[in-house]
C-alpha atoms as a PDB file:
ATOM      1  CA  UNK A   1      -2.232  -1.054  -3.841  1.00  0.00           C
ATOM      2  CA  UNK A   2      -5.085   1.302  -3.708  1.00  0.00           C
ATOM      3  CA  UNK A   3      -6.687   2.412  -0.450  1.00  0.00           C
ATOM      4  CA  UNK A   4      -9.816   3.540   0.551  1.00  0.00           C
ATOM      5  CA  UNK A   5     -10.049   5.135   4.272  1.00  0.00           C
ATOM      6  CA  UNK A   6     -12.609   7.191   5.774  1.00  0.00           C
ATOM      7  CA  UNK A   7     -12.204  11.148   6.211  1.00  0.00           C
ATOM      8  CA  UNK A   8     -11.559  11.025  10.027  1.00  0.00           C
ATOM      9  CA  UNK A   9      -8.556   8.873  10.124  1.00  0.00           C
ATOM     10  CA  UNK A  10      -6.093  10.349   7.223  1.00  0.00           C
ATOM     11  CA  UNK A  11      -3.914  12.254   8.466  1.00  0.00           C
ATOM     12  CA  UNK A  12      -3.389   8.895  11.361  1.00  0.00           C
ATOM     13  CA  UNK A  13      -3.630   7.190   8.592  1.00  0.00           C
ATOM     14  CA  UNK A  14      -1.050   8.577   6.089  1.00  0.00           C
ATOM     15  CA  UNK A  15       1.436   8.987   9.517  1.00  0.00           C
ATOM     16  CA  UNK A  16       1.266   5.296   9.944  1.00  0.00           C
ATOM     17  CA  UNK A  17       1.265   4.069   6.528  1.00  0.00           C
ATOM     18  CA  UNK A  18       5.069   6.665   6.121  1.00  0.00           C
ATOM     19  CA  UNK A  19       6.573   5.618   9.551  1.00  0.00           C
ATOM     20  CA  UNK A  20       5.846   1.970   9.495  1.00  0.00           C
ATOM     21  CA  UNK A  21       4.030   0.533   6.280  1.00  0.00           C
ATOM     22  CA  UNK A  22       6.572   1.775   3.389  1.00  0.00           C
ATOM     23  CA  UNK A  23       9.478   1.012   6.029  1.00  0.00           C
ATOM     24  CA  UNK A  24       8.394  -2.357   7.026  1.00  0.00           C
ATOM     25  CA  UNK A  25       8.187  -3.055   3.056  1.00  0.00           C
ATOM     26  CA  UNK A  26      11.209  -1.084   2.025  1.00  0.00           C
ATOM     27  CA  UNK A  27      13.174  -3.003   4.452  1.00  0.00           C
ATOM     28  CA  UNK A  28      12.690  -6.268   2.206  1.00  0.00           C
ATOM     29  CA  UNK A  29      15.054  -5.127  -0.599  1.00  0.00           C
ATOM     30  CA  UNK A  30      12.639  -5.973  -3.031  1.00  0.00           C
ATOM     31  CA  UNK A  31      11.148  -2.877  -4.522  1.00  0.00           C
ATOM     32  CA  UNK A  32      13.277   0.101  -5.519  1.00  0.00           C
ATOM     33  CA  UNK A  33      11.155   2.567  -5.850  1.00  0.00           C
ATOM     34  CA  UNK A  34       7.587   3.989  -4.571  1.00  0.00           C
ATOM     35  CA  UNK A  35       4.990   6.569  -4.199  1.00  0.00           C
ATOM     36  CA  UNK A  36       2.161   7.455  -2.682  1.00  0.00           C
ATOM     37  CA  UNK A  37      -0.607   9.086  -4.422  1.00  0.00           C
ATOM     38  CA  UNK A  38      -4.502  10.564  -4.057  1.00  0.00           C
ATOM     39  CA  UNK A  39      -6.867   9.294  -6.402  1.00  0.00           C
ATOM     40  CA  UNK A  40      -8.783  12.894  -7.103  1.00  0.00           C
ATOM     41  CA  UNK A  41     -11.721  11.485  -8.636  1.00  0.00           C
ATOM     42  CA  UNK A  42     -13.017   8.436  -6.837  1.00  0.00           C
ATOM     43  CA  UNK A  43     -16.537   7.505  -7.188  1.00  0.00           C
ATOM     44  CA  UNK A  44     -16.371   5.916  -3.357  1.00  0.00           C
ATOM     45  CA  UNK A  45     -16.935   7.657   0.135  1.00  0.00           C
ATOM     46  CA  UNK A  46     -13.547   8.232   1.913  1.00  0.00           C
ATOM     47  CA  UNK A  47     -10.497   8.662   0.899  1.00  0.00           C
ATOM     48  CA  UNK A  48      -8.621   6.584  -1.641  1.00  0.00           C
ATOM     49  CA  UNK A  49      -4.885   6.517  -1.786  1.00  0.00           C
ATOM     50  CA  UNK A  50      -2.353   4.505  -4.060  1.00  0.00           C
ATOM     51  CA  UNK A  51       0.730   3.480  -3.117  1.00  0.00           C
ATOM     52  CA  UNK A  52       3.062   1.853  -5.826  1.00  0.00           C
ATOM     53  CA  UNK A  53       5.732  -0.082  -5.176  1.00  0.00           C
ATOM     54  CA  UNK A  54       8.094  -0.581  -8.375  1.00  0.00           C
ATOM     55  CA  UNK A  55      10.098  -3.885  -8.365  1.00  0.00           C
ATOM     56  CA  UNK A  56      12.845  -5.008 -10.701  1.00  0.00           C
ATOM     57  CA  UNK A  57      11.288  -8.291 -11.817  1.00  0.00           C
ATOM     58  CA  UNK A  58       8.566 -10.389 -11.276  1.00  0.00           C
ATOM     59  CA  UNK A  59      10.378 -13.162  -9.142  1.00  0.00           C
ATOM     60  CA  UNK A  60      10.870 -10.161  -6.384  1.00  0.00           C
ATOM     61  CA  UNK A  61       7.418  -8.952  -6.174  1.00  0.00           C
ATOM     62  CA  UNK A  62       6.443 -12.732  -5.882  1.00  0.00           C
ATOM     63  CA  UNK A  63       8.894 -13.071  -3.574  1.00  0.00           C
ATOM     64  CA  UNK A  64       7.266 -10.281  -1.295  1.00  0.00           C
ATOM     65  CA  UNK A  65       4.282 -12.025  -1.832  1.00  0.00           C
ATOM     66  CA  UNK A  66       5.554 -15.541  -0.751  1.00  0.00           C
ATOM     67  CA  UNK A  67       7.005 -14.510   2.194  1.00  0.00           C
ATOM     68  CA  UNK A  68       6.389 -10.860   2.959  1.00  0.00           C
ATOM     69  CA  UNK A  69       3.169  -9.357   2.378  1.00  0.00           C
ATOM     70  CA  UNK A  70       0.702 -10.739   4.753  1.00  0.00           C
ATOM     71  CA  UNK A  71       2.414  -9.956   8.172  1.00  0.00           C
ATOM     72  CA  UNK A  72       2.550  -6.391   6.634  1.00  0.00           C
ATOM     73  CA  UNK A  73      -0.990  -6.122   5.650  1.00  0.00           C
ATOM     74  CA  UNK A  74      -1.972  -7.444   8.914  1.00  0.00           C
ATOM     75  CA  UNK A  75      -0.556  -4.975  10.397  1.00  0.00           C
ATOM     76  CA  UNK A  76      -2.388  -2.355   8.529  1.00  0.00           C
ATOM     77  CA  UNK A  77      -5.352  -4.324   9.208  1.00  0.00           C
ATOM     78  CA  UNK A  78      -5.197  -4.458  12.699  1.00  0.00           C
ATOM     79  CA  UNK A  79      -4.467  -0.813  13.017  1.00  0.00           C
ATOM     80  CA  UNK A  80      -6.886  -0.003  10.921  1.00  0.00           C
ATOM     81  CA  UNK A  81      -9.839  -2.114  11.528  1.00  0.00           C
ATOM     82  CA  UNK A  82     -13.234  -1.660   9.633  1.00  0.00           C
ATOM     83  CA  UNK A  83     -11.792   1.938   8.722  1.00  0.00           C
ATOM     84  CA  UNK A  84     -10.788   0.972   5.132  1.00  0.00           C
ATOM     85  CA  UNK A  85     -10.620  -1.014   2.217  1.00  0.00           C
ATOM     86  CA  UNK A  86      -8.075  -2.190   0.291  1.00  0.00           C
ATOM     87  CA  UNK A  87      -6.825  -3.900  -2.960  1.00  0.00           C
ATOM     88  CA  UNK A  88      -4.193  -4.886  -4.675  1.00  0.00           C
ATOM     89  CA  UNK A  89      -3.072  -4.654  -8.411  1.00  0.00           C
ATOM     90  CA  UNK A  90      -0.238  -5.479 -10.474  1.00  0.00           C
ATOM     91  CA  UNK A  91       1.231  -3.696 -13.373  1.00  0.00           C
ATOM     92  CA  UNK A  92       3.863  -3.382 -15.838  1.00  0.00           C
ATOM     93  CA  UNK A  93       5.209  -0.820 -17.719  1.00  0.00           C
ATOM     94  CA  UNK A  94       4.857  -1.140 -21.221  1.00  0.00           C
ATOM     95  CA  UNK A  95       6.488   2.124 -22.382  1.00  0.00           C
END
């Protein structure tokens, strides 16, 4: 998912997003990996952030989806009210 929050709220932000956001997910068993990362060259205002999440197949990241990833986001949503904007994208690997 890639994240873009303004300047004043990052290092809130980033706090939040490692003591409850990555948790919350993590605790779902259905991703075995992630990372977080700072997009250097961004064309926007703010901030942007990625954070991948690396599941083993696509049936568990559609699990997440189906039954996971909406009370999550709402949480970030609510904390973080009309400070950011986010999307999500998926990938593969392919090499």
């Amino acid at each position: 998912m890639t994240i873009i929050i303004e300047e004043d709220i990052d290092t809130e932000w980033r706090n939040w997003i490692k003591s409850t956001f990555i948790p919350k997910i993590s605790d779902t068993s259905l991703f075995i990996s992630h990372r977080i990362l700072k997009v250097l060259s961004s064309p926007n205002e703010g901030i942007t952030y990625c954070i991948q999440f690396v599941a083993e197949s696509a049936a568990q990241y559609d699990q997440f989806v189906s039954n996971h990833a909406l009370e999550i986001m709402e949480l970030h949503t609510e904390k973080f009210k009309n400070r950011c904007v986010s999307f999500s994208t998926l990938m593969e690997y392919v090499e």
